[in-house]
C-alpha atoms as a PDB file:
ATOM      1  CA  UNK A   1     -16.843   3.550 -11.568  1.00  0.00           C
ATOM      2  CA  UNK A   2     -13.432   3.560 -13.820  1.00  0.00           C
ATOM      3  CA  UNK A   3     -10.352   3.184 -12.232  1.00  0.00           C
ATOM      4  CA  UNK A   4      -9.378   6.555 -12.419  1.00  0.00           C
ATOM      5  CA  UNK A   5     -12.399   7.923 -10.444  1.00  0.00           C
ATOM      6  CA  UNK A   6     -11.301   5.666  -8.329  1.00  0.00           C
ATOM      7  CA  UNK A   7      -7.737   6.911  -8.132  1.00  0.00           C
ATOM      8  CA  UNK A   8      -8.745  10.581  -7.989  1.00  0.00           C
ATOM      9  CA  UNK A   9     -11.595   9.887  -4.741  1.00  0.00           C
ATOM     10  CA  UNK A  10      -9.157   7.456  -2.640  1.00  0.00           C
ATOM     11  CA  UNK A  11      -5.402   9.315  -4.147  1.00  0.00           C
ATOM     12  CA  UNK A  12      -4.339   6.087  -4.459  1.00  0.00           C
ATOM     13  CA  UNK A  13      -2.120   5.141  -7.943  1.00  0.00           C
ATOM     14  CA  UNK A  14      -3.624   4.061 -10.686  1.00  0.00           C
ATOM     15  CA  UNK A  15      -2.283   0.962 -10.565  1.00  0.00           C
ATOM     16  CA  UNK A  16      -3.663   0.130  -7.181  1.00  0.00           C
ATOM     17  CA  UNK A  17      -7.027   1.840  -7.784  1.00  0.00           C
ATOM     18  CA  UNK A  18      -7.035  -0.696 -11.239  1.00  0.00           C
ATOM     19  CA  UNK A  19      -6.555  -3.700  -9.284  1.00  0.00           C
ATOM     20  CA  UNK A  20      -9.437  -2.804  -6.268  1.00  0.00           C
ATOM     21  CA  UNK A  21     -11.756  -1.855  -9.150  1.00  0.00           C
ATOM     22  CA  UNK A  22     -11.048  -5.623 -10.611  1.00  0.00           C
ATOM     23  CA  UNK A  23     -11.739  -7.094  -6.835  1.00  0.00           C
ATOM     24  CA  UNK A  24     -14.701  -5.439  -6.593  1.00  0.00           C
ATOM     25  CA  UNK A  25     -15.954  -6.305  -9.799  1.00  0.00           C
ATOM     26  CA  UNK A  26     -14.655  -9.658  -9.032  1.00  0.00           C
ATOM     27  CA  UNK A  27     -16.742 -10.054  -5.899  1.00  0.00           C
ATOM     28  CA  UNK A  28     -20.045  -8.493  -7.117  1.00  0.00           C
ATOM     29  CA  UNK A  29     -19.865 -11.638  -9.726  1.00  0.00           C
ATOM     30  CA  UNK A  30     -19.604 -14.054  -7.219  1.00  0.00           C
ATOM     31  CA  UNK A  31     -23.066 -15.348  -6.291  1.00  0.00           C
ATOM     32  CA  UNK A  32     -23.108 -14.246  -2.642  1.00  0.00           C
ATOM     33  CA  UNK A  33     -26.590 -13.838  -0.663  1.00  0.00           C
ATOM     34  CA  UNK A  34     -24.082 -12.459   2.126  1.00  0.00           C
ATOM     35  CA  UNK A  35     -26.848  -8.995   2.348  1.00  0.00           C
ATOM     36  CA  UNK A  36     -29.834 -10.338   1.616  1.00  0.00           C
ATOM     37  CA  UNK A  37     -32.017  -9.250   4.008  1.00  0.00           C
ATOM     38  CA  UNK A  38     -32.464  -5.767   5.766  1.00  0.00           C
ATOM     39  CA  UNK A  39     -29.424  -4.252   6.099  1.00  0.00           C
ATOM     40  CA  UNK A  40     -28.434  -0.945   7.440  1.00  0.00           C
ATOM     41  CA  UNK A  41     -25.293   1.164   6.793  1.00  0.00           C
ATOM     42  CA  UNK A  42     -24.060   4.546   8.451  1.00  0.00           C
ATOM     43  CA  UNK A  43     -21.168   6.656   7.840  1.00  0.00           C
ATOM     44  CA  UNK A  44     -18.877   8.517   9.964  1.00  0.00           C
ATOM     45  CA  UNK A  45     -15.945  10.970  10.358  1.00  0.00           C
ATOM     46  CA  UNK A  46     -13.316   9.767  12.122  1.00  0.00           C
ATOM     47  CA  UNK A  47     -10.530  12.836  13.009  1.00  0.00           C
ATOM     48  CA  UNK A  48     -11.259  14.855  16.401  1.00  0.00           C
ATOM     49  CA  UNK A  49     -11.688  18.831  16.813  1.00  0.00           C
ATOM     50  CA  UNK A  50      -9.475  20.944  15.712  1.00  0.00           C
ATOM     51  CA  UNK A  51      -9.545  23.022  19.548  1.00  0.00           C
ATOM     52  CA  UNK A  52      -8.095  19.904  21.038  1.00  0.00           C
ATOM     53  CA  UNK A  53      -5.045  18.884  18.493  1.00  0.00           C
ATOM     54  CA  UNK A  54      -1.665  21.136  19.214  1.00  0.00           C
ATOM     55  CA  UNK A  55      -0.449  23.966  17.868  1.00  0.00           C
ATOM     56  CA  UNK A  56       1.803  22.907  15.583  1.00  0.00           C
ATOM     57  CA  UNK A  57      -0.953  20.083  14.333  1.00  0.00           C
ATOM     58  CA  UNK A  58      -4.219  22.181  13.463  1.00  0.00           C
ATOM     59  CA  UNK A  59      -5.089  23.268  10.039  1.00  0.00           C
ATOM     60  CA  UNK A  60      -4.854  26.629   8.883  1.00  0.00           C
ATOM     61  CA  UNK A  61      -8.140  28.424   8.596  1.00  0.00           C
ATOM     62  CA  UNK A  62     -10.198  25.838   9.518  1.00  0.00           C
ATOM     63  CA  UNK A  63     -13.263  26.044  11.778  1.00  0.00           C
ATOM     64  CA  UNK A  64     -14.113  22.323  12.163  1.00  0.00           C
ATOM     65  CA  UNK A  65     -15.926  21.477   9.562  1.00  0.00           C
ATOM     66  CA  UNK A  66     -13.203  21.082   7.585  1.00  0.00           C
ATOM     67  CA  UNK A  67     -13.410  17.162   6.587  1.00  0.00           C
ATOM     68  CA  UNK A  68     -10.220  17.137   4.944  1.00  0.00           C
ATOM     69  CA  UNK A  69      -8.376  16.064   8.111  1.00  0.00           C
ATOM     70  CA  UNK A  70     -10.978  13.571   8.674  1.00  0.00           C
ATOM     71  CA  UNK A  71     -11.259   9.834   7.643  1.00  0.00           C
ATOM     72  CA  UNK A  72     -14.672   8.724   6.813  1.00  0.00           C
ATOM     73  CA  UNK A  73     -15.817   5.469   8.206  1.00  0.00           C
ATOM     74  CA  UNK A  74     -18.572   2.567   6.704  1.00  0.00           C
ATOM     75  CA  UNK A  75     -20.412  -0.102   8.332  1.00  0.00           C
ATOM     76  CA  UNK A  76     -22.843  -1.944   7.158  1.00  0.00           C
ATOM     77  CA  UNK A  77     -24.704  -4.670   9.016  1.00  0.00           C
END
Protein backbone atom coordinates (compact mmCIF):
# COMPACT_ATOMS: atom_id res chain seq x y z
CA UNK A 1 0.00 0.00 0.00
CA UNK A 2 1.65 3.60 -1.01
CA UNK A 3 1.86 6.11 1.40
CA UNK A 4 -0.82 8.05 0.21
CA UNK A 5 -3.48 5.27 0.55
CA UNK A 6 -2.24 5.27 3.59
CA UNK A 7 -2.74 8.95 4.30
CA UNK A 8 -6.20 9.06 2.71
CA UNK A 9 -7.59 5.61 5.02
CA UNK A 10 -5.95 6.82 8.50
CA UNK A 11 -6.18 11.15 7.52
CA UNK A 12 -3.02 11.26 8.80
CA UNK A 13 -0.21 13.67 6.74
CA UNK A 14 1.68 12.42 4.33
CA UNK A 15 4.59 12.74 6.02
CA UNK A 16 3.54 10.61 8.92
CA UNK A 17 1.67 8.06 6.77
CA UNK A 18 5.43 7.91 4.72
CA UNK A 19 7.27 7.13 7.74
CA UNK A 20 4.59 4.16 9.21
CA UNK A 21 4.61 2.77 5.66
CA UNK A 22 8.69 2.58 6.04
CA UNK A 23 8.15 0.84 9.73
CA UNK A 24 6.03 -1.50 8.46
CA UNK A 25 7.99 -2.38 5.62
CA UNK A 26 10.82 -2.27 7.97
CA UNK A 27 9.36 -4.90 10.27
CA UNK A 28 7.92 -7.33 7.66
CA UNK A 29 11.87 -7.63 6.65
CA UNK A 30 12.90 -8.54 9.85
CA UNK A 31 12.96 -12.33 10.19
CA UNK A 32 10.35 -12.68 12.95
CA UNK A 33 8.45 -16.18 13.54
CA UNK A 34 6.47 -13.90 16.16
CA UNK A 35 2.82 -15.52 14.23
CA UNK A 36 3.75 -18.59 13.26
CA UNK A 37 1.31 -20.74 14.31
CA UNK A 38 -2.60 -20.44 14.38
CA UNK A 39 -3.50 -17.20 14.94
CA UNK A 40 -6.80 -15.53 15.12
CA UNK A 41 -7.75 -11.84 14.63
CA UNK A 42 -11.21 -9.98 15.12
CA UNK A 43 -12.23 -6.53 14.59
CA UNK A 44 -14.37 -4.20 16.38
CA UNK A 45 -16.13 -0.79 16.61
CA UNK A 46 -15.37 1.02 19.37
CA UNK A 47 -17.92 4.38 19.74
CA UNK A 48 -21.34 3.70 21.73
CA UNK A 49 -25.08 4.40 20.43
CA UNK A 50 -26.01 7.29 19.27
CA UNK A 51 -29.56 7.17 21.81
CA UNK A 52 -27.22 7.36 24.74
CA UNK A 53 -24.61 10.36 23.77
CA UNK A 54 -26.26 14.08 24.49
CA UNK A 55 -27.89 16.29 22.55
CA UNK A 56 -25.51 18.49 21.60
CA UNK A 57 -23.01 15.29 20.82
CA UNK A 58 -25.08 12.99 18.31
CA UNK A 59 -24.66 13.09 14.64
CA UNK A 60 -27.03 14.50 12.39
CA UNK A 61 -29.10 11.99 10.51
CA UNK A 62 -27.65 9.13 11.74
CA UNK A 63 -29.42 5.92 12.77
CA UNK A 64 -26.51 3.96 14.31
CA UNK A 65 -24.95 2.46 11.84
CA UNK A 66 -23.20 5.25 11.03
CA UNK A 67 -19.37 4.07 11.62
CA UNK A 68 -18.00 7.35 11.09
CA UNK A 69 -18.13 8.21 14.81
CA UNK A 70 -16.70 4.94 15.53
CA UNK A 71 -13.03 3.75 16.00
CA UNK A 72 -12.34 0.36 14.73
CA UNK A 73 -10.34 -1.92 16.89
CA UNK A 74 -7.66 -5.10 15.91
CA UNK A 75 -6.40 -7.90 17.85
CA UNK A 76 -4.73 -10.52 16.85
CA UNK A 77 -3.54 -13.39 19.01
Amino acid sequence: MSAKELERQLGVTYKCAYRIAKQIRKLFDENVSILTDIVETDETYIGGKEANKHKNKKTPNNQDRLLKTKSSVLRAV
